[in-house]
C-alpha atoms as a PDB file:
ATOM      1  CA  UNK A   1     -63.243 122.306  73.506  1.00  0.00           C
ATOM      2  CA  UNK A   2     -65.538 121.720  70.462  1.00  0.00           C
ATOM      3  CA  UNK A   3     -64.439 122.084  66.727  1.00  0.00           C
ATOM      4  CA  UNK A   4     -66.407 124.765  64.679  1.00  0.00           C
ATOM      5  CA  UNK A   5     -67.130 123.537  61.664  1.00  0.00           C
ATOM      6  CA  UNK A   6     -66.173 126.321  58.312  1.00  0.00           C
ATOM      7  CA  UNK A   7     -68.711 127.542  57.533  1.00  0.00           C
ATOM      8  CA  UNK A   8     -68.267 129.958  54.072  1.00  0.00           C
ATOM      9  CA  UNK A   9     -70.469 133.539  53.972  1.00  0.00           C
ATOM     10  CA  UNK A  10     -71.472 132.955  50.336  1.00  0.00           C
ATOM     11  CA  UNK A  11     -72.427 129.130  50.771  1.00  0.00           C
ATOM     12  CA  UNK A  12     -76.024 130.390  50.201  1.00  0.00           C
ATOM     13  CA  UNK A  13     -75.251 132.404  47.112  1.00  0.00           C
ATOM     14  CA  UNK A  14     -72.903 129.199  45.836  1.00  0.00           C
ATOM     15  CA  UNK A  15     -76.041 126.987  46.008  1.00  0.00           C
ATOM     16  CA  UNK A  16     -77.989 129.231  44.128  1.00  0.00           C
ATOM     17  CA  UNK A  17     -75.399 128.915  41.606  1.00  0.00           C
ATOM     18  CA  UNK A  18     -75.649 125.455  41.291  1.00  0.00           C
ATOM     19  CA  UNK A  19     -79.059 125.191  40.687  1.00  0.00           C
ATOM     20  CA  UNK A  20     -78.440 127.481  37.615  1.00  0.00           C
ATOM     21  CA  UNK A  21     -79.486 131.080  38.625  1.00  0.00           C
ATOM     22  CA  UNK A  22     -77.777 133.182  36.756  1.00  0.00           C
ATOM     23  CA  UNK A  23     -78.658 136.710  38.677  1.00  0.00           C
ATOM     24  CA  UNK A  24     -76.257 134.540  41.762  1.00  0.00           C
ATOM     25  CA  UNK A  25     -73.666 133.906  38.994  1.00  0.00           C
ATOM     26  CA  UNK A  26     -73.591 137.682  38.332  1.00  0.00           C
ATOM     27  CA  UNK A  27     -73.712 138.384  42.026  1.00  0.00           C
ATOM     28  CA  UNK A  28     -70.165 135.618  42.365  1.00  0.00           C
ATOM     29  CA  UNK A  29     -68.579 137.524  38.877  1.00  0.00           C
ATOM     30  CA  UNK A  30     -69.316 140.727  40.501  1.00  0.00           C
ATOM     31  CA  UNK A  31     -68.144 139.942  44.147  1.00  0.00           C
ATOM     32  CA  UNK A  32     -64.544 138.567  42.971  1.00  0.00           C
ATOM     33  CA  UNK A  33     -63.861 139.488  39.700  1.00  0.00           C
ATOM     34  CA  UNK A  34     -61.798 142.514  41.051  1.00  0.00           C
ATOM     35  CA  UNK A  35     -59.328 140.168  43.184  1.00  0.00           C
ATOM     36  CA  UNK A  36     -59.358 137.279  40.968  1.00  0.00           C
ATOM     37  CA  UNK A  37     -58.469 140.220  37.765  1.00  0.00           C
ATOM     38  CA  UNK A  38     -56.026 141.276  39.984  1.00  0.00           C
ATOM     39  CA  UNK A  39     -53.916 137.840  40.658  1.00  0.00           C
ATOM     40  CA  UNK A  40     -54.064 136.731  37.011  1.00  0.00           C
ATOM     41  CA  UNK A  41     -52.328 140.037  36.170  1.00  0.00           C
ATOM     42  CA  UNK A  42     -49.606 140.104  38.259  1.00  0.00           C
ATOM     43  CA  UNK A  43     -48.991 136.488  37.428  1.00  0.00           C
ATOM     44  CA  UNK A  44     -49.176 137.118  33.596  1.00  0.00           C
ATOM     45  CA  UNK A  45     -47.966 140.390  33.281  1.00  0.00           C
ATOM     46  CA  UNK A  46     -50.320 140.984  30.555  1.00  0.00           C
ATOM     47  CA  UNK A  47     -53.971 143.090  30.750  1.00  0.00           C
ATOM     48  CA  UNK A  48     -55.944 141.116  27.849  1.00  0.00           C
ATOM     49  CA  UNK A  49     -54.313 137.837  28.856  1.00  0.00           C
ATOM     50  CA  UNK A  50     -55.564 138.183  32.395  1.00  0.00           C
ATOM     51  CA  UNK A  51     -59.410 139.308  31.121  1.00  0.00           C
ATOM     52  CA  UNK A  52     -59.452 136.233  29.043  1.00  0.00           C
ATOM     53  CA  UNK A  53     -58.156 134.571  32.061  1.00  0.00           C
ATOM     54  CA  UNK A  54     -60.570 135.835  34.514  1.00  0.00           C
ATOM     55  CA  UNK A  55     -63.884 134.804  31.898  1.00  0.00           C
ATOM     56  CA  UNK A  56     -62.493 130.985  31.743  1.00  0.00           C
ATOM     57  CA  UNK A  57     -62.098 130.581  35.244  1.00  0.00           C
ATOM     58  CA  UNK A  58     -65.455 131.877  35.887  1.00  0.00           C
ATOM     59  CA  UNK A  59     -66.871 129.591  33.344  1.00  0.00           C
ATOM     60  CA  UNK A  60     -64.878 126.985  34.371  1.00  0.00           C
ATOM     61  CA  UNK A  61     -65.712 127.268  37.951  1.00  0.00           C
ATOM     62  CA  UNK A  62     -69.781 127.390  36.911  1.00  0.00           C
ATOM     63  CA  UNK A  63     -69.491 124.687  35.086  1.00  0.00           C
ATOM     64  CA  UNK A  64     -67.639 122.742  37.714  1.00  0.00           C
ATOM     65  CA  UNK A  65     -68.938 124.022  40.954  1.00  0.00           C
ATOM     66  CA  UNK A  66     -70.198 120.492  41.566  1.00  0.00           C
ATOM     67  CA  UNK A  67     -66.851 119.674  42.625  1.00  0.00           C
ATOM     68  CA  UNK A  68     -66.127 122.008  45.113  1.00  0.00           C
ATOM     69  CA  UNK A  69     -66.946 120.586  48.731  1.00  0.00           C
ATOM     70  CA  UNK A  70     -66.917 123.798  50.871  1.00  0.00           C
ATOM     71  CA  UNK A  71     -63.822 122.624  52.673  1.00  0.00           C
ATOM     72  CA  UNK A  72     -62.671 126.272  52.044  1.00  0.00           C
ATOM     73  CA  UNK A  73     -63.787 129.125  51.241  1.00  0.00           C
ATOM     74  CA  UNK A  74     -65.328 129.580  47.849  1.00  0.00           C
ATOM     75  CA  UNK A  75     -63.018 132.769  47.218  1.00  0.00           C
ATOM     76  CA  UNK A  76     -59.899 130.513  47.652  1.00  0.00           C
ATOM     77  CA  UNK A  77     -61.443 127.545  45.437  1.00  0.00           C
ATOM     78  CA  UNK A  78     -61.631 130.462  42.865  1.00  0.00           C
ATOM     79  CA  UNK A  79     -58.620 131.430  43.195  1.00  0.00           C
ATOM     80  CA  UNK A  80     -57.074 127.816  42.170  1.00  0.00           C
ATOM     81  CA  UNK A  81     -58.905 128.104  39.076  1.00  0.00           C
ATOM     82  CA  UNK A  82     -57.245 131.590  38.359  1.00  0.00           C
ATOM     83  CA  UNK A  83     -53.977 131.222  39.484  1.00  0.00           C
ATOM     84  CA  UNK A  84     -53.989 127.360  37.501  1.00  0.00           C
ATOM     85  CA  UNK A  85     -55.309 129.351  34.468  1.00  0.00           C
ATOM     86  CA  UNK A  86     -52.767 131.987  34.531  1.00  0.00           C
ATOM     87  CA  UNK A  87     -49.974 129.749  35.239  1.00  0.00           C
ATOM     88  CA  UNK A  88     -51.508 127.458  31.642  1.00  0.00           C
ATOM     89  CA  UNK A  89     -51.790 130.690  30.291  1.00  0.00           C
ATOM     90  CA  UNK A  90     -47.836 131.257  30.887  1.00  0.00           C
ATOM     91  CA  UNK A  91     -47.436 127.746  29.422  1.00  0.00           C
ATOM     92  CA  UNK A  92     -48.913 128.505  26.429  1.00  0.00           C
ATOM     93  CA  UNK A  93     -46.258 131.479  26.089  1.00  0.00           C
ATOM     94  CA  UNK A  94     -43.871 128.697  26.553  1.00  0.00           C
ATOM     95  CA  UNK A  95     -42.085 129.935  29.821  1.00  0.00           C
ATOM     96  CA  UNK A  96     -39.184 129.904  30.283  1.00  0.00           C
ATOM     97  CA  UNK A  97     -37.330 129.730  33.789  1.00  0.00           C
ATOM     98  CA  UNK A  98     -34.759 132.144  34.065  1.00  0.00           C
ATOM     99  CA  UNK A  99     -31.569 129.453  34.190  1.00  0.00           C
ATOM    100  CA  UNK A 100     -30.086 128.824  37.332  1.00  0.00           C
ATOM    101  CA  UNK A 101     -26.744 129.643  35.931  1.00  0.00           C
ATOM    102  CA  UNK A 102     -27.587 132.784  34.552  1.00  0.00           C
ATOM    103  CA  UNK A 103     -25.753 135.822  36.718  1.00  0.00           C
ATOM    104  CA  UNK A 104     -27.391 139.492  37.868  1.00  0.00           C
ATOM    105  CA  UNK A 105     -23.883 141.607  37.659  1.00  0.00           C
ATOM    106  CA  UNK A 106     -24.033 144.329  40.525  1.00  0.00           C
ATOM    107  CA  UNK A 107     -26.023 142.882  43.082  1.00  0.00           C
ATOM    108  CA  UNK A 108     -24.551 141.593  45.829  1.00  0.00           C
ATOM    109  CA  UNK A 109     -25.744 139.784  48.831  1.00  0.00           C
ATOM    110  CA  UNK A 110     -27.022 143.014  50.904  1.00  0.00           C
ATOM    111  CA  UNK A 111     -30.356 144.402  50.176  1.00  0.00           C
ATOM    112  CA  UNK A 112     -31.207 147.562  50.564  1.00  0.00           C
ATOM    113  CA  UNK A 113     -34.148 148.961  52.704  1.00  0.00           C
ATOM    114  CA  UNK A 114     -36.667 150.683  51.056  1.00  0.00           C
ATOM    115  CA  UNK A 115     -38.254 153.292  53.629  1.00  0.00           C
ATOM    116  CA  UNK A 116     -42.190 154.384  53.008  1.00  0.00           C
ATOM    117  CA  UNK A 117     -43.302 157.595  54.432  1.00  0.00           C
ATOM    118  CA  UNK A 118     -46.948 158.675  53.613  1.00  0.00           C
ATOM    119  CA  UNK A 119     -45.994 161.148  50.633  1.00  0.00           C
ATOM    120  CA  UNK A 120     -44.407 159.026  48.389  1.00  0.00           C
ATOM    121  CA  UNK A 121     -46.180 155.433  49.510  1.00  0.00           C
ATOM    122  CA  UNK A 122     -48.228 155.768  46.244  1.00  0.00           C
ATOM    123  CA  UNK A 123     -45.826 156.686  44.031  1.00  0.00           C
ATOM    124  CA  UNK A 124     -43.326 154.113  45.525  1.00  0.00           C
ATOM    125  CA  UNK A 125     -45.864 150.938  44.973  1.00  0.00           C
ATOM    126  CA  UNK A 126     -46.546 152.262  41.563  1.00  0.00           C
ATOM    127  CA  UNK A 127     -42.659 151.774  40.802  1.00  0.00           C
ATOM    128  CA  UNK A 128     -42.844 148.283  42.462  1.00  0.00           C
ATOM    129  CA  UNK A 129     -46.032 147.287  40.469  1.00  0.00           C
ATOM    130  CA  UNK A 130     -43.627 148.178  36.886  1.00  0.00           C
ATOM    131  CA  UNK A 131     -40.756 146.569  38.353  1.00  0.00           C
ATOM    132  CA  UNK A 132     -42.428 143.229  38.955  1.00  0.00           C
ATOM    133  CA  UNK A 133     -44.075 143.614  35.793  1.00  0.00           C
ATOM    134  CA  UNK A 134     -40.768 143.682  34.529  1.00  0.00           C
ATOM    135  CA  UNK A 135     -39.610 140.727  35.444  1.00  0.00           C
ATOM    136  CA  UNK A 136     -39.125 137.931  33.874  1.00  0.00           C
ATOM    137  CA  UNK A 137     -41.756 135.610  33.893  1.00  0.00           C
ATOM    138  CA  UNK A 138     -40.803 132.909  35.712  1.00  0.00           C
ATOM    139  CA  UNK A 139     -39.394 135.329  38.207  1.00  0.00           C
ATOM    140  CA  UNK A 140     -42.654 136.994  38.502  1.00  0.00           C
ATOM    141  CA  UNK A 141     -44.407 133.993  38.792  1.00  0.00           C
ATOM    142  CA  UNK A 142     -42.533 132.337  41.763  1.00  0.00           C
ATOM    143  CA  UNK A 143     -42.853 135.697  43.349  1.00  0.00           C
ATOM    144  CA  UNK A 144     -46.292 137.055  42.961  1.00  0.00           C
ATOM    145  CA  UNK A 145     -47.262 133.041  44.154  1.00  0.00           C
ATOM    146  CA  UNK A 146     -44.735 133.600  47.493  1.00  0.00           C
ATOM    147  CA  UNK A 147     -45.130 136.376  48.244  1.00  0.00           C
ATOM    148  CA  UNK A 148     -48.452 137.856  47.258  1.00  0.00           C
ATOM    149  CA  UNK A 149     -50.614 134.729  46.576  1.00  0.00           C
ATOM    150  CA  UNK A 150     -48.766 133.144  50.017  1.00  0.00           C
ATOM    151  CA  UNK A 151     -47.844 129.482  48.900  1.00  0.00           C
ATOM    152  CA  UNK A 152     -44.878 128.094  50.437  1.00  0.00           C
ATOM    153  CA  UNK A 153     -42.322 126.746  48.244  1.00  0.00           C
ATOM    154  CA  UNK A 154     -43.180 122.989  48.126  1.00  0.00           C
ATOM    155  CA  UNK A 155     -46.802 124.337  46.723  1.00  0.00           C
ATOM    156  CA  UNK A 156     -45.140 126.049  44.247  1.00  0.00           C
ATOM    157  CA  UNK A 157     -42.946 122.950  43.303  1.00  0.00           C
ATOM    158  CA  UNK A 158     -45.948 121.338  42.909  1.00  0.00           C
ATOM    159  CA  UNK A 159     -47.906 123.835  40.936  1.00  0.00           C
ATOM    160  CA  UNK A 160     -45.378 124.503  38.670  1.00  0.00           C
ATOM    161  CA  UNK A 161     -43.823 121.290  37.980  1.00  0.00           C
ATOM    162  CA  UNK A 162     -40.374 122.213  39.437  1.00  0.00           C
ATOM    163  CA  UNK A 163     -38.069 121.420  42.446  1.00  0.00           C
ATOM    164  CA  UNK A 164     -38.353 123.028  46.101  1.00  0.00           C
ATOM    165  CA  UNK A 165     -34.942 124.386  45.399  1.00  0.00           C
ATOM    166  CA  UNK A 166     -35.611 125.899  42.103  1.00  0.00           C
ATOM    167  CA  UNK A 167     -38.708 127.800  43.610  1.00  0.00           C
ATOM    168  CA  UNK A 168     -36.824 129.050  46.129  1.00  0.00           C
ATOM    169  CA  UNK A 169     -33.917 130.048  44.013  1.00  0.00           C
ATOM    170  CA  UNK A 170     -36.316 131.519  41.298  1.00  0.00           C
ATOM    171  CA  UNK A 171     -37.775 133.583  44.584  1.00  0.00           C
ATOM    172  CA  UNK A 172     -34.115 134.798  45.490  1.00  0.00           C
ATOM    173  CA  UNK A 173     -33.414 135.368  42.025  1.00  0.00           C
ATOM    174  CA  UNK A 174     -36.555 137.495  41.364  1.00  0.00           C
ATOM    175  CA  UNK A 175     -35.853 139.629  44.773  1.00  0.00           C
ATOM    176  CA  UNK A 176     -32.181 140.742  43.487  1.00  0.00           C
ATOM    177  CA  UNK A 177     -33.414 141.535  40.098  1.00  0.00           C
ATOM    178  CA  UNK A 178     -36.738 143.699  41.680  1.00  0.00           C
ATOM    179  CA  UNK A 179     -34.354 145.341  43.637  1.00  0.00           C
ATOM    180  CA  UNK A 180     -32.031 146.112  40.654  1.00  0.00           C
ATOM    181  CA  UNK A 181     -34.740 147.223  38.604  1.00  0.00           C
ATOM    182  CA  UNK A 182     -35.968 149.524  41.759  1.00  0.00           C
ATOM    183  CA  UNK A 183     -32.621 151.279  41.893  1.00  0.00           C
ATOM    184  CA  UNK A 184     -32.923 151.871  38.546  1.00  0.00           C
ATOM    185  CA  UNK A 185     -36.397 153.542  38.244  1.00  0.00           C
ATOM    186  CA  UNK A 186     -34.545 155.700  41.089  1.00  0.00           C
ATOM    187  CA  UNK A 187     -35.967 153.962  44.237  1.00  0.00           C
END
């Protein structure tokens, strides 16, 4: 069997870009600004810190869109730049790991099941969206990156400048607490 080369929708509209157009930079801005908004928030927790966020990346992704091969898709190129922008952005808040040592009192090893049914789905992710908001930031960072941004530990390591194990005990760490905080907004 033949390999397909990738080939990315917006490779057109990318080219454009590097040759300076500016109505194909609006067209990129307008096409992922939602998305890309949306994973600078949850990592940063913070509305204005994510806009100002959201305008580097684009910037910095215009003014270095010479470097990106096509290898993948331009939407996950983009995303780098984000999520490496929020994380700096985190930086520059000096964060702070939660301590490995440090204990959640009433949370044992059992989890509980949240059930969905279609009247309360809304509210329910509403509470989840506060709770994780909630968290502390290095909790929320390891897991909005697992599980919502889908890097596996090691990437995480690696983007963060941390152990394997400490991702994946900031990621276990962060689930007991969401769940705590869950019970508590009556969940």
């Amino acid at each position: 069997m033949e390999a397909v080369a990738y080939t990315d929708i917006n490779a057109p509209l990318v080219e454009r870009c590097r040759l300076g157009d500016r109505r194909a930079q609006a067209e990129i801005y307008k096409r992922y600004s939602r998305a890309m908004f949306n994973a600078s928030l949850r990592i940063t927790g913070d509305y204005a810190e994510a806009e100002d966020v959201l305008q580097e990346a684009f910037l910095s992704a215009f003014r270095e869109l010479h470097t990106y091969k096509g290898d993948s898709s331009f939407g996950s190129w983009l995303k780098r730049i984000v999520i490496n922008k929020s994380i700096n952005c985190l930086r520059n808040r000096r964060l702070q790991l939660v301590p490995l040592a440090e204990q959640h009192d009433g949370i044992g090893t059992e989890e509980a099941t949240i059930g969905l049914d279609a009247d309360t789905t809304g509210w329910r992710a509403d509470i989840v969206r506060r709770c994780v908001q909630e968290l502390p930031d290095g909790y929320r960072v390891v897991l909005t990156l697992y599980l919502l941004e889908g890097y596996d530990h090691a990437e995480i390591a690696g983007i963060l400048n941390i152990t394997e194990s400490t991702s994946k005990s900031q990621y276990s760490r962060a689930r007991k607490k969401l769940l705590e905080l869950a019970r508590q907004h009556g969940m």
